[in-house]
N, C-alpha and C. Protein backbone atom coordinates (compact mmCIF):
# COMPACT_ATOMS: atom_id res chain seq x y z
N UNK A 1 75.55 112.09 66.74
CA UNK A 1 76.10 110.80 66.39
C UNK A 1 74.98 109.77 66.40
N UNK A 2 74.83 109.04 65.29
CA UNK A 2 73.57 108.08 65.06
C UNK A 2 74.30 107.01 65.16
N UNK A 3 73.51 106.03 65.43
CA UNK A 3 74.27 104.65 65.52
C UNK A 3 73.46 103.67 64.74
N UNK A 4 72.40 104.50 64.41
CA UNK A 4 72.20 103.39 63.22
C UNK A 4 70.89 104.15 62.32
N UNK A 5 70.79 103.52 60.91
CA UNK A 5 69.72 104.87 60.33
C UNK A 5 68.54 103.14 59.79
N UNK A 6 68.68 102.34 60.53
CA UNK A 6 67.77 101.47 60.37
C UNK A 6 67.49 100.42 59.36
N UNK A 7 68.59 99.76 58.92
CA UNK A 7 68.21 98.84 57.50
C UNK A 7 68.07 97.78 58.24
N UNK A 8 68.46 97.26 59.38
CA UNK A 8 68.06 95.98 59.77
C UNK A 8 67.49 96.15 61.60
N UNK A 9 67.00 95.54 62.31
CA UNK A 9 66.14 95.38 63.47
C UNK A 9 66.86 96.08 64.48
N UNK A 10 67.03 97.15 65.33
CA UNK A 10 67.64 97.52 66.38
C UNK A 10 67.11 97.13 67.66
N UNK A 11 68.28 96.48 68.68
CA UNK A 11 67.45 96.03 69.61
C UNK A 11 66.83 97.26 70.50
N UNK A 12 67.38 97.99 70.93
CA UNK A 12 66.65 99.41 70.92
C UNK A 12 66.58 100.19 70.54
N UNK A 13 65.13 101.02 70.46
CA UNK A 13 64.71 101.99 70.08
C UNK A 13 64.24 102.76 71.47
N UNK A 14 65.03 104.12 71.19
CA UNK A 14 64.76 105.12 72.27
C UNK A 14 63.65 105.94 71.30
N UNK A 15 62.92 106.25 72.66
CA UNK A 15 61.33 107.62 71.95
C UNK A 15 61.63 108.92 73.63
N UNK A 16 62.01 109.82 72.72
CA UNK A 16 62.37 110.83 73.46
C UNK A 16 61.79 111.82 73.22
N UNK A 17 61.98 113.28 73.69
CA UNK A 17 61.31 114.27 73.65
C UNK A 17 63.04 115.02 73.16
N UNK A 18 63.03 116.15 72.45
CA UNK A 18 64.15 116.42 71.95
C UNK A 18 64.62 117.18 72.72
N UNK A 19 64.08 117.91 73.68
CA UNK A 19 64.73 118.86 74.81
C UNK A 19 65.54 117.78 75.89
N UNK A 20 65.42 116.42 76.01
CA UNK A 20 66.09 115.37 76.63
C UNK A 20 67.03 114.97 75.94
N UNK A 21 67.52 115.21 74.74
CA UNK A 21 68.82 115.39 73.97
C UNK A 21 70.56 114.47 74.54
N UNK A 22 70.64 115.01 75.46
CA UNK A 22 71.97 115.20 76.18
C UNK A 22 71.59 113.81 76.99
N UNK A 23 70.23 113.55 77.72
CA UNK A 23 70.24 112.51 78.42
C UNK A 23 70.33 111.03 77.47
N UNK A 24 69.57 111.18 76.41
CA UNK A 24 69.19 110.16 75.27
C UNK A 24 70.97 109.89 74.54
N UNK A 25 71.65 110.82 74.02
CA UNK A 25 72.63 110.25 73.95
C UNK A 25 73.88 109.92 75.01
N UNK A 26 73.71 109.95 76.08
CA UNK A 26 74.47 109.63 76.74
C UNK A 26 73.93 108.13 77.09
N UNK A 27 72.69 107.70 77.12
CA UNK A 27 72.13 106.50 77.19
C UNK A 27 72.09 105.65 75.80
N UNK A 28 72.20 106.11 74.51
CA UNK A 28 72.52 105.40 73.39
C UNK A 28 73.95 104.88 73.45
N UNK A 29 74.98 106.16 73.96
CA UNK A 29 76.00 105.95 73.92
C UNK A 29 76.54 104.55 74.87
N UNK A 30 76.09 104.19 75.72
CA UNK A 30 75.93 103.45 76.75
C UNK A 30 75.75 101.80 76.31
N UNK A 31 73.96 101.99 75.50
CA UNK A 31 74.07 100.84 74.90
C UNK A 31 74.63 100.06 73.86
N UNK A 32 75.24 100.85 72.96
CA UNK A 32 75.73 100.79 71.83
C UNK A 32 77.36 100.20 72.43
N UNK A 33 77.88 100.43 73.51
CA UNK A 33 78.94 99.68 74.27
C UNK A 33 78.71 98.72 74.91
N UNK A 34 77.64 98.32 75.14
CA UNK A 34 76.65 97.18 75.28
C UNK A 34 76.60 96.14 74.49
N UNK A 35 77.17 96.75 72.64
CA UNK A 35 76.94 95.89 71.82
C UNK A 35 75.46 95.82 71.28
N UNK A 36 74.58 96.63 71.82
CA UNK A 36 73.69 96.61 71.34
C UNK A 36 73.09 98.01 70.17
N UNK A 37 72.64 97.49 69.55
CA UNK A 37 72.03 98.23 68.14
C UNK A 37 70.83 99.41 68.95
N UNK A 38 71.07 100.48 68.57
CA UNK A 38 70.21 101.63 69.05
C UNK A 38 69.53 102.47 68.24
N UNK A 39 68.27 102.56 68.13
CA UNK A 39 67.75 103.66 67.12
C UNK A 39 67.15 104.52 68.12
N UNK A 40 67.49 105.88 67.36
CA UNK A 40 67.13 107.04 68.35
C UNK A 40 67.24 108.17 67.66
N UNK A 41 67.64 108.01 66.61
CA UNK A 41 68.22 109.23 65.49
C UNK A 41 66.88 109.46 64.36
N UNK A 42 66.67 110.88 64.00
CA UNK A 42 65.49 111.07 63.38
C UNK A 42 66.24 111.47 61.60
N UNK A 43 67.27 110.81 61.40
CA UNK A 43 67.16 111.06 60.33
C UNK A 43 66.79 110.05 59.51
N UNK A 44 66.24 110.25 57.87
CA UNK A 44 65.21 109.04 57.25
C UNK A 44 66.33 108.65 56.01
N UNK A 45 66.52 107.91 55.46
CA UNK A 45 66.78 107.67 54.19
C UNK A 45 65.89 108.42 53.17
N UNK A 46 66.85 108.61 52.04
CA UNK A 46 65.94 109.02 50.73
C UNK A 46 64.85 108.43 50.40
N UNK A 47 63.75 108.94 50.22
CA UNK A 47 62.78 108.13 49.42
C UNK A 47 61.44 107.75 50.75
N UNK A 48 62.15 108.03 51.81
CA UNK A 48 61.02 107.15 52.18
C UNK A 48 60.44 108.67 53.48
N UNK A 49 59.45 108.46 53.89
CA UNK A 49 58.59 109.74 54.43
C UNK A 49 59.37 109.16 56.26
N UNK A 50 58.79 110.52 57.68
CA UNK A 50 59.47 110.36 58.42
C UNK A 50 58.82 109.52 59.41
N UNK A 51 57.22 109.70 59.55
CA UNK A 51 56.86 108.65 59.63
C UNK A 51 56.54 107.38 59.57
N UNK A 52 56.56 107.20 58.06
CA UNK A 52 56.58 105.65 57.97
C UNK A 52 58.13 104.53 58.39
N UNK A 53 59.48 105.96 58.05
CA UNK A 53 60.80 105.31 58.79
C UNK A 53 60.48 104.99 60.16
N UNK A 54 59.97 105.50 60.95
CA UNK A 54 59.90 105.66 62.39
C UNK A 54 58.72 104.60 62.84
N UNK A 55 57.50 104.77 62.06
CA UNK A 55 56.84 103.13 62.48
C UNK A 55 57.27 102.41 62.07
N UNK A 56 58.47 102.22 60.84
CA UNK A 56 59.29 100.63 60.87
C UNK A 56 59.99 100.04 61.80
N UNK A 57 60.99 101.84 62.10
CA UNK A 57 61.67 101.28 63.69
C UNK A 57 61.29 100.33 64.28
N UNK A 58 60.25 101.40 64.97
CA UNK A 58 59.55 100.93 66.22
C UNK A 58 58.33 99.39 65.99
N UNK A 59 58.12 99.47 64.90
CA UNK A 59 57.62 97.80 64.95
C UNK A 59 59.11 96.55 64.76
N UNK A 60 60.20 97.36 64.34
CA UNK A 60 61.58 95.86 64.83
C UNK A 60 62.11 96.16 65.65
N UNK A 61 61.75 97.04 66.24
CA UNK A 61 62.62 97.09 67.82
C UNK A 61 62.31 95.85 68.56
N UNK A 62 63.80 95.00 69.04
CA UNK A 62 63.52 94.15 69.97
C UNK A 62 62.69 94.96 71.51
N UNK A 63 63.36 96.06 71.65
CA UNK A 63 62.86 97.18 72.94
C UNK A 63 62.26 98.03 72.68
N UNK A 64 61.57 98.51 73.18
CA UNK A 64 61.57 99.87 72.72
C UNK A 64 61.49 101.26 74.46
N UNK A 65 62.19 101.65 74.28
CA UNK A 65 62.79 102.27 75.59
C UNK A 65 61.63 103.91 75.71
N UNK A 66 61.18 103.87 76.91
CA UNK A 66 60.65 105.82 76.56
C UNK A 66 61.20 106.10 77.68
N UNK A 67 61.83 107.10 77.58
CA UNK A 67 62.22 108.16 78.52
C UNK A 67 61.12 109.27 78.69
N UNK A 68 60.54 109.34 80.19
CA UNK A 68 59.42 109.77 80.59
C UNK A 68 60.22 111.22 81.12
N UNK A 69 59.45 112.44 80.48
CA UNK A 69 60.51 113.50 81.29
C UNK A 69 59.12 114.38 80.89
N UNK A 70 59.29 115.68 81.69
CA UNK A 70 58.02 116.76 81.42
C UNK A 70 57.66 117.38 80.06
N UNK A 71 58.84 116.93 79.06
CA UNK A 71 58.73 116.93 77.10
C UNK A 71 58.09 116.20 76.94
N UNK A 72 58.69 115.05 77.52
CA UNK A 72 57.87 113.62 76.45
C UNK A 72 56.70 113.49 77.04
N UNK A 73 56.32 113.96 78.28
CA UNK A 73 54.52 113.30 78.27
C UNK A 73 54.00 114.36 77.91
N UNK A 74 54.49 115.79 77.45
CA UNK A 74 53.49 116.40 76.45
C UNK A 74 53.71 116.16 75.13
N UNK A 75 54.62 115.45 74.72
CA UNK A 75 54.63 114.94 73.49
C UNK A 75 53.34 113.87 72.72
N UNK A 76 52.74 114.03 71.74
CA UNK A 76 51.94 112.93 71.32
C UNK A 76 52.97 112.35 70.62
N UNK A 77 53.91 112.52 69.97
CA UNK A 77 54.31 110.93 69.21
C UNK A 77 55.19 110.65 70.22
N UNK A 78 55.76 110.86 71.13
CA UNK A 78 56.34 109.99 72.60
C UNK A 78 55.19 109.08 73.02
N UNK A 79 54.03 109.89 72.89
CA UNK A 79 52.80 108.85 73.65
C UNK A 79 52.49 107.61 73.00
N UNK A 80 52.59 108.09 71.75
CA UNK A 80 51.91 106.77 70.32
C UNK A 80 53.29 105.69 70.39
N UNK A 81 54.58 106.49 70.57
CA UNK A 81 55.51 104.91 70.16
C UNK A 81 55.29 104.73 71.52
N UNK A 82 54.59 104.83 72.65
CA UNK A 82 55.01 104.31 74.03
C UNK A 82 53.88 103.06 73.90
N UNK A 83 52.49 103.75 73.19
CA UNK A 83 51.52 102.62 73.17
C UNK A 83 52.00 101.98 72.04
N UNK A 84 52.62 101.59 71.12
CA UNK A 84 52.57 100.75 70.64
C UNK A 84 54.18 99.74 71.10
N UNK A 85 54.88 100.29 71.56
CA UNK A 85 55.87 99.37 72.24
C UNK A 85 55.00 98.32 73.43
N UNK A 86 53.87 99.26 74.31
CA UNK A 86 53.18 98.35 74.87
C UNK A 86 52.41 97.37 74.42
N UNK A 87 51.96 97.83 73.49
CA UNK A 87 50.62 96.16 72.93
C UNK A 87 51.53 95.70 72.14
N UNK A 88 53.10 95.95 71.52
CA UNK A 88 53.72 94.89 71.23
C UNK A 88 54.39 93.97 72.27
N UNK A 89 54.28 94.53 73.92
CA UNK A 89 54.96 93.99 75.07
C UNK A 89 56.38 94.13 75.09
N UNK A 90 56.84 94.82 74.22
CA UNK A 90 58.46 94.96 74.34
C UNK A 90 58.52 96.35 75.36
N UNK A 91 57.67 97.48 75.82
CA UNK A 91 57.96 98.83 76.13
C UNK A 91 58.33 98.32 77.66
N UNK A 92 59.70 99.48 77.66
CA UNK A 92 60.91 99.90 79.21
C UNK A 92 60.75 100.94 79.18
N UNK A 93 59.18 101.29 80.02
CA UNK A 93 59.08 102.97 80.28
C UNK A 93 60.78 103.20 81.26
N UNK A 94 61.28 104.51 81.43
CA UNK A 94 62.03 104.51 82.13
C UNK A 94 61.77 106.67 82.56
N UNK A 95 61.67 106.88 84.31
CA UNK A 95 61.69 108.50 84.12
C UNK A 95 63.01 108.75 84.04
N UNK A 96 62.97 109.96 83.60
CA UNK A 96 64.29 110.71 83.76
C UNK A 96 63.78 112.05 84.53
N UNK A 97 63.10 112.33 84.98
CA UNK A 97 62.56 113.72 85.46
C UNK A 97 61.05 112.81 86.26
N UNK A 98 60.52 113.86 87.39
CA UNK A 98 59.52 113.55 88.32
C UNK A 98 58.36 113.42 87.45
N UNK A 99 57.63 112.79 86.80
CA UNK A 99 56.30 113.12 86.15
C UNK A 99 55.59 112.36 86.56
N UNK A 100 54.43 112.44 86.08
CA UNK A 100 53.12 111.50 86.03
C UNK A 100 52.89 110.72 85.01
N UNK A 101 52.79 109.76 85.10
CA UNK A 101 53.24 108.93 83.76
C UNK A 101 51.67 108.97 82.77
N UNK A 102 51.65 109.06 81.52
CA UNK A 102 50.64 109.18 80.92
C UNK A 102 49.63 107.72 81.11
């Protein structure tokens, strides 16, 4: 269940690792009763490639949320939207599992 495939600014954007699945939508599900707009879903519109959907996201995310779990810090594109939520100052690292944060 997507809650949004991105035509206008979501105030969050979750960056997950996909084996965290079950935790990520139970936390979309959450905000989205919040009233708030959630991107977290990897599917793209026609026409356009999956990366460049996904750095649009994540440059209008009012938030941008990472869920820190033993996937996502071996993940590199968990790492890249985490640094760039940071030097935009919007990033809410958050763990979900014991790690070491990158």
């Amino acid at each position: 269940m997507g809650y949004q495939i991105g035509i206008i600014m979501s105030d969050v954007f979750i960056s997950y690792a996909r084996e965290d699945y079950p935790i990520v939508r139970l936390l979309a599900e959450y905000l989205h009763g919040e009233n708030l707009s959630v991107f977290w879903d990897r599917e793209i519109p026609v026409g356009d490639t999956w990366e460049s959907f996904i750095e649009k996201e994540l440059l209008r995310a009012s938030c941008v949320v990472v869920l820190w779990s033993t996937a996502s810090v071996a993940s590199g594109w968990v790492r890249s939207e985490a640094a760039v939520g940071a030097e935009r100052g919007v990033l809410a690292p958050a763990l979900i599992s014991t790690v070491s944060l990158p």
